[in-house]
N, C-alpha and C. Protein backbone atom coordinates (compact mmCIF):
# COMPACT_ATOMS: atom_id res chain seq x y z
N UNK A 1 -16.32 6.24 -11.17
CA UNK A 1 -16.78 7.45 -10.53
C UNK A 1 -15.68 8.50 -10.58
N UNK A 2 -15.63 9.44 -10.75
CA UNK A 2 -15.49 10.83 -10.57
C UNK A 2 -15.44 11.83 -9.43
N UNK A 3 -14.64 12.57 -8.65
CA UNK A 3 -14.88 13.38 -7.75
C UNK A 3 -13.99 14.55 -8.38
N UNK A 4 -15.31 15.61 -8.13
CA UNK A 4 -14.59 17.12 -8.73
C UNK A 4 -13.59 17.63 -7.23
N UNK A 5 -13.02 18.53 -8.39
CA UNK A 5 -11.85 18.82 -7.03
C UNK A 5 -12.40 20.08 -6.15
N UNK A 6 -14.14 20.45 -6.62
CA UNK A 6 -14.45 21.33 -5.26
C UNK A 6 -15.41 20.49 -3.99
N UNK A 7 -15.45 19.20 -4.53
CA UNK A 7 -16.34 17.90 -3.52
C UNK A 7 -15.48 17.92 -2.07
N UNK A 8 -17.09 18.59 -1.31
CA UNK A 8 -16.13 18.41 0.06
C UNK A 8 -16.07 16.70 0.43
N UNK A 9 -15.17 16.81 1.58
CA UNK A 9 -15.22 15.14 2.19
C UNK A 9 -15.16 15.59 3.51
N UNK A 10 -16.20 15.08 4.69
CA UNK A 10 -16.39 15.34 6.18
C UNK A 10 -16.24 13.77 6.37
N UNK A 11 -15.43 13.35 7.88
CA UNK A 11 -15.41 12.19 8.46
C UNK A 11 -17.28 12.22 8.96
N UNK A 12 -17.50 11.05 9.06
CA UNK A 12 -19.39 10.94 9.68
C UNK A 12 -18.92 11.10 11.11
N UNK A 13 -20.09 11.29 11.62
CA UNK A 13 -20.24 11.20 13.20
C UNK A 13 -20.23 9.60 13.71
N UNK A 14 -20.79 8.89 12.53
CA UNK A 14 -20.82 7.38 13.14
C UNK A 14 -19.52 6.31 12.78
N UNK A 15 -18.51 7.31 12.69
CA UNK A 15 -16.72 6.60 12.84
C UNK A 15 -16.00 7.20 14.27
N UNK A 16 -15.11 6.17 14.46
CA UNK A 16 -14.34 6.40 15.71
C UNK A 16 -12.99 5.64 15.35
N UNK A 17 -12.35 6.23 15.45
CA UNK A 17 -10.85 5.44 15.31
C UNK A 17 -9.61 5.68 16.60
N UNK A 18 -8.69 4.97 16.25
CA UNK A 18 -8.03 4.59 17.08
C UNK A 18 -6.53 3.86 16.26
N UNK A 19 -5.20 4.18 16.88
CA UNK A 19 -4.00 3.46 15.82
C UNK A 19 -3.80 2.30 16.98
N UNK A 20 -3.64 1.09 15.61
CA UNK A 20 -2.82 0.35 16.34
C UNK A 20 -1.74 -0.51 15.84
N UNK A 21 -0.59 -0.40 16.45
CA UNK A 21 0.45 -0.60 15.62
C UNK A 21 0.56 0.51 14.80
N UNK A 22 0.89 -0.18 13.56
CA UNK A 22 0.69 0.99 12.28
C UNK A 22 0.19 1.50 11.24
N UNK A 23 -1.01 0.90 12.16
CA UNK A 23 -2.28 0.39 11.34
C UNK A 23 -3.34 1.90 11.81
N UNK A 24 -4.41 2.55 11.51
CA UNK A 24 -5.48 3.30 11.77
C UNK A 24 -6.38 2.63 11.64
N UNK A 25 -7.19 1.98 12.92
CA UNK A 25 -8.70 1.21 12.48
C UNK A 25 -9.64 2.03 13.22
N UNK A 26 -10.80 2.27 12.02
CA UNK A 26 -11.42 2.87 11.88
C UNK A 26 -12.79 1.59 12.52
N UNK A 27 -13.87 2.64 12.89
CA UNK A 27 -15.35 1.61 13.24
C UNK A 27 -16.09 2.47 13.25
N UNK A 28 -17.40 1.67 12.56
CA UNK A 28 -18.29 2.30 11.73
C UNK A 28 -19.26 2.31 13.23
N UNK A 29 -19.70 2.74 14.42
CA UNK A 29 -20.43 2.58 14.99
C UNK A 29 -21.76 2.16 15.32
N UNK A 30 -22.18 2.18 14.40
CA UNK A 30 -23.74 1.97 13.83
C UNK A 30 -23.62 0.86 13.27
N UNK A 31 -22.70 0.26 12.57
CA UNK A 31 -23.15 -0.99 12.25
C UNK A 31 -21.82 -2.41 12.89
N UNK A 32 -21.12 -1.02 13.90
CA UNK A 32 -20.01 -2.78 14.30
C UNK A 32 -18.90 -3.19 13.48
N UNK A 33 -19.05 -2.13 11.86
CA UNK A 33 -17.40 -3.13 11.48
C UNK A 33 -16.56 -2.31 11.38
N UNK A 34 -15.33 -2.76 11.33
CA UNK A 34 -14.01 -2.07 11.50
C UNK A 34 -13.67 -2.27 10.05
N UNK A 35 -12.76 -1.27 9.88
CA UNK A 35 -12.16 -0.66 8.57
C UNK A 35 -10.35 -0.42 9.17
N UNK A 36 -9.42 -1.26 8.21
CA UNK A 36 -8.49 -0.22 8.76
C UNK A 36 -7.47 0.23 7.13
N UNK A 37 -6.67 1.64 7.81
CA UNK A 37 -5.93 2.07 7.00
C UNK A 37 -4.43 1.95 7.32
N UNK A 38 -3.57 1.71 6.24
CA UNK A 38 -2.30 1.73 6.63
C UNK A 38 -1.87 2.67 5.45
N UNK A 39 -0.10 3.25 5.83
CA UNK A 39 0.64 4.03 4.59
C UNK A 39 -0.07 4.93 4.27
N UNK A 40 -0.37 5.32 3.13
CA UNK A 40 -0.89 6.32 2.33
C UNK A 40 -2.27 6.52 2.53
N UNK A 41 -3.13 5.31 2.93
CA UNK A 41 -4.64 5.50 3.06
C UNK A 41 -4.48 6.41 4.55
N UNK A 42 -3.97 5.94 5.65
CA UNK A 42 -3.42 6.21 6.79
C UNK A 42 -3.29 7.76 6.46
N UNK A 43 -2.56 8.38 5.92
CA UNK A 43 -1.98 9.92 5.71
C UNK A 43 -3.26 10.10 5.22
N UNK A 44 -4.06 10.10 4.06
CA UNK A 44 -5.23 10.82 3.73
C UNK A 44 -6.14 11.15 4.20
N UNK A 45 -6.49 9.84 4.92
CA UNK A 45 -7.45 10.61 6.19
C UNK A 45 -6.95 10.84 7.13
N UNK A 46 -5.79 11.10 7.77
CA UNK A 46 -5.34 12.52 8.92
C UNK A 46 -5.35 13.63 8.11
N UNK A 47 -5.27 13.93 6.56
CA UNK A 47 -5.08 15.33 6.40
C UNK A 47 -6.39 15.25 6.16
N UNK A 48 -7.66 14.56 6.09
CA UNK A 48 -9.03 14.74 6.10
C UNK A 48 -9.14 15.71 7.28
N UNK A 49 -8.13 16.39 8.00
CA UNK A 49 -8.75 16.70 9.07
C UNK A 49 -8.50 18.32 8.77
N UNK A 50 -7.25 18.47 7.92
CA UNK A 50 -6.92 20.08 7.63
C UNK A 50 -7.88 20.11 5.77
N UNK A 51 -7.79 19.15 5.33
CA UNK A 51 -8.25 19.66 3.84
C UNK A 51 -9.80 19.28 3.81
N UNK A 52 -10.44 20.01 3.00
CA UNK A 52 -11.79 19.61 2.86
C UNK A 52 -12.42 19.89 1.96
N UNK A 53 -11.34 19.97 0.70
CA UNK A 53 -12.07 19.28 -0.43
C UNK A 53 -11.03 18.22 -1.43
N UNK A 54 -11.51 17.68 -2.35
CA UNK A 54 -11.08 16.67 -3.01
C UNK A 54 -9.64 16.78 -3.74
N UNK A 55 -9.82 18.39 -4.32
CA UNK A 55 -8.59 19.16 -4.49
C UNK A 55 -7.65 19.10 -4.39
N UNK A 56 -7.76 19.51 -2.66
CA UNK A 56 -7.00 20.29 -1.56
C UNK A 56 -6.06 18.94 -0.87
N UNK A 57 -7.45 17.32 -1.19
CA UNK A 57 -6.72 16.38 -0.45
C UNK A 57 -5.55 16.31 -1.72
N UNK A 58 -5.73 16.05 -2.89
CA UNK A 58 -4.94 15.51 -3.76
C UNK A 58 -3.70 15.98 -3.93
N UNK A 59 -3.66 17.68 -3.66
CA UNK A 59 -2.38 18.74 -3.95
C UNK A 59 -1.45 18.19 -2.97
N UNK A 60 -2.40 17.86 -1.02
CA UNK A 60 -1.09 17.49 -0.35
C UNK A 60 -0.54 15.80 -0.51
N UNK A 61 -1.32 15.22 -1.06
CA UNK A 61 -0.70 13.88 -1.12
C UNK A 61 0.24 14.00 -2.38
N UNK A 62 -0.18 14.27 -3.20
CA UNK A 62 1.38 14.57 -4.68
C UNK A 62 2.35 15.68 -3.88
N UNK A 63 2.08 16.43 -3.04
CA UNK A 63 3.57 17.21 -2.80
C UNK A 63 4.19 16.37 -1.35
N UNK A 64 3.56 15.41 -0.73
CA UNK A 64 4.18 14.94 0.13
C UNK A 64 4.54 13.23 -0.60
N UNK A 65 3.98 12.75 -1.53
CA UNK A 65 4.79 11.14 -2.57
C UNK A 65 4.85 11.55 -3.54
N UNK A 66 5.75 11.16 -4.58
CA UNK A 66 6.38 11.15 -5.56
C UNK A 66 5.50 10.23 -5.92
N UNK A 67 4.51 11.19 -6.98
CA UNK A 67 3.32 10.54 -7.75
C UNK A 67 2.57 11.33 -8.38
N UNK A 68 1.89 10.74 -9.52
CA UNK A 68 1.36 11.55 -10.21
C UNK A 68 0.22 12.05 -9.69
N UNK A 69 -0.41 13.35 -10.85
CA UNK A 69 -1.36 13.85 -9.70
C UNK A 69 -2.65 12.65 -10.32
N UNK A 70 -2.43 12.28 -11.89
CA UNK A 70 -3.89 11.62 -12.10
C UNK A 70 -4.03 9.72 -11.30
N UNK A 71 -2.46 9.63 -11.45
CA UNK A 71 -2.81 8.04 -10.23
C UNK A 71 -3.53 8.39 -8.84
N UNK A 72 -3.12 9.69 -8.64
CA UNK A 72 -3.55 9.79 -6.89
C UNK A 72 -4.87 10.13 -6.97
N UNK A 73 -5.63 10.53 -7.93
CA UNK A 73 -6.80 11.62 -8.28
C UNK A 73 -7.51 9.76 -8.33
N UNK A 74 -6.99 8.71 -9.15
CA UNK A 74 -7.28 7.14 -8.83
C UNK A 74 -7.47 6.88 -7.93
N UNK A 75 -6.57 6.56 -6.95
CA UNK A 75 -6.55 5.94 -6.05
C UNK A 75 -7.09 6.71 -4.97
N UNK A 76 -7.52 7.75 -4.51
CA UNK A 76 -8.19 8.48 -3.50
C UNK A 76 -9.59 8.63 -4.00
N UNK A 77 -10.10 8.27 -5.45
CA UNK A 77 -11.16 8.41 -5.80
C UNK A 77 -11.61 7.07 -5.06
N UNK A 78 -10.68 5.98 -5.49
CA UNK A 78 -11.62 4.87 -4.60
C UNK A 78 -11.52 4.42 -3.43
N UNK A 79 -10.79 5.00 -2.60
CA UNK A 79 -10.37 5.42 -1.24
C UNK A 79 -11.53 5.83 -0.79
N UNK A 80 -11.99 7.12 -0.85
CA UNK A 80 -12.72 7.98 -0.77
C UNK A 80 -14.16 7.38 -1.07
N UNK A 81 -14.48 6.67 -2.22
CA UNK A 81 -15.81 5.98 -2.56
C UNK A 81 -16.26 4.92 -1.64
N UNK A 82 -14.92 3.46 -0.92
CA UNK A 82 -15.09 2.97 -0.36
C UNK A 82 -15.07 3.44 1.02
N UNK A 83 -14.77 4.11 1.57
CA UNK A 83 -15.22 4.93 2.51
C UNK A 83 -16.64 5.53 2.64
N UNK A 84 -17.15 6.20 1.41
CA UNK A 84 -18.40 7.03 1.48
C UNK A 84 -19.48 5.54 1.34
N UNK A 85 -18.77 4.65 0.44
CA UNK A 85 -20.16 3.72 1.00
C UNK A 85 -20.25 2.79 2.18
N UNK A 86 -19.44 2.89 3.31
CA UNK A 86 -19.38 2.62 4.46
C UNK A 86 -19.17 2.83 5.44
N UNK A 87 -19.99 4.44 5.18
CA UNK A 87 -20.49 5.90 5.89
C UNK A 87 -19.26 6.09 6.89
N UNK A 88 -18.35 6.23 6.33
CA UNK A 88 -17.19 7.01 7.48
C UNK A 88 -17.01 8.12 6.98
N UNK A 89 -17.06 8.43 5.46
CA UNK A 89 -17.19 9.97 5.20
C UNK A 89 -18.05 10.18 4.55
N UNK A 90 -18.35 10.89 4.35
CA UNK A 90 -19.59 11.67 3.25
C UNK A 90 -18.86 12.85 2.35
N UNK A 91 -18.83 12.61 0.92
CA UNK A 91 -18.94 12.90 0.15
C UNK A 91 -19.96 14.01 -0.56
N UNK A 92 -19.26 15.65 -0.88
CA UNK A 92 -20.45 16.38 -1.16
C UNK A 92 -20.28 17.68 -1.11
């Protein structure tokens, strides 16, 4: 899969999170399971909260790690996918 860099990403209404430790666990409300993020997954979705599109996430994660932009454009693609199919964000 593919995400263009004008694809917005909104957290759903049916996630709630909470840190613990140093961990971000996430819960899907509607269906009861927990998700969690650590490190880098952890940072992407807090700046889910200033960026809102696919872009915008990718520019601040390469200027805040020493990384390329097409590994991160990887790895947030399936970040981002496994997330959208276990409705914590929506994709769009």
């Amino acid at each position: 899969m593919t995400i263009a860099n004008e694809t917005t990403i909104t957290k759903t209404d049916d996630c709630v999170e909470t840190v613990v430790d140093d961990e971000l666990v996430l819960m899907n409300v509607v269906n009861g399971l927990f998700y969690s993020l650590k490190d880098t997954g952890r940072r992407a979705w807090e700046l889910l909260a200033e960026k809102d599109s696919f872009g915008a996430l990718v520019d601040a994660m390469c200027s805040e790690y020493d990384v390329a932009d097409e590994l991160c454009r990887t790895d947030l693609t399936k970040l981002l996918t496994d997330l959208d199919e276990r409705t914590l964000v929506k994709l769009g």
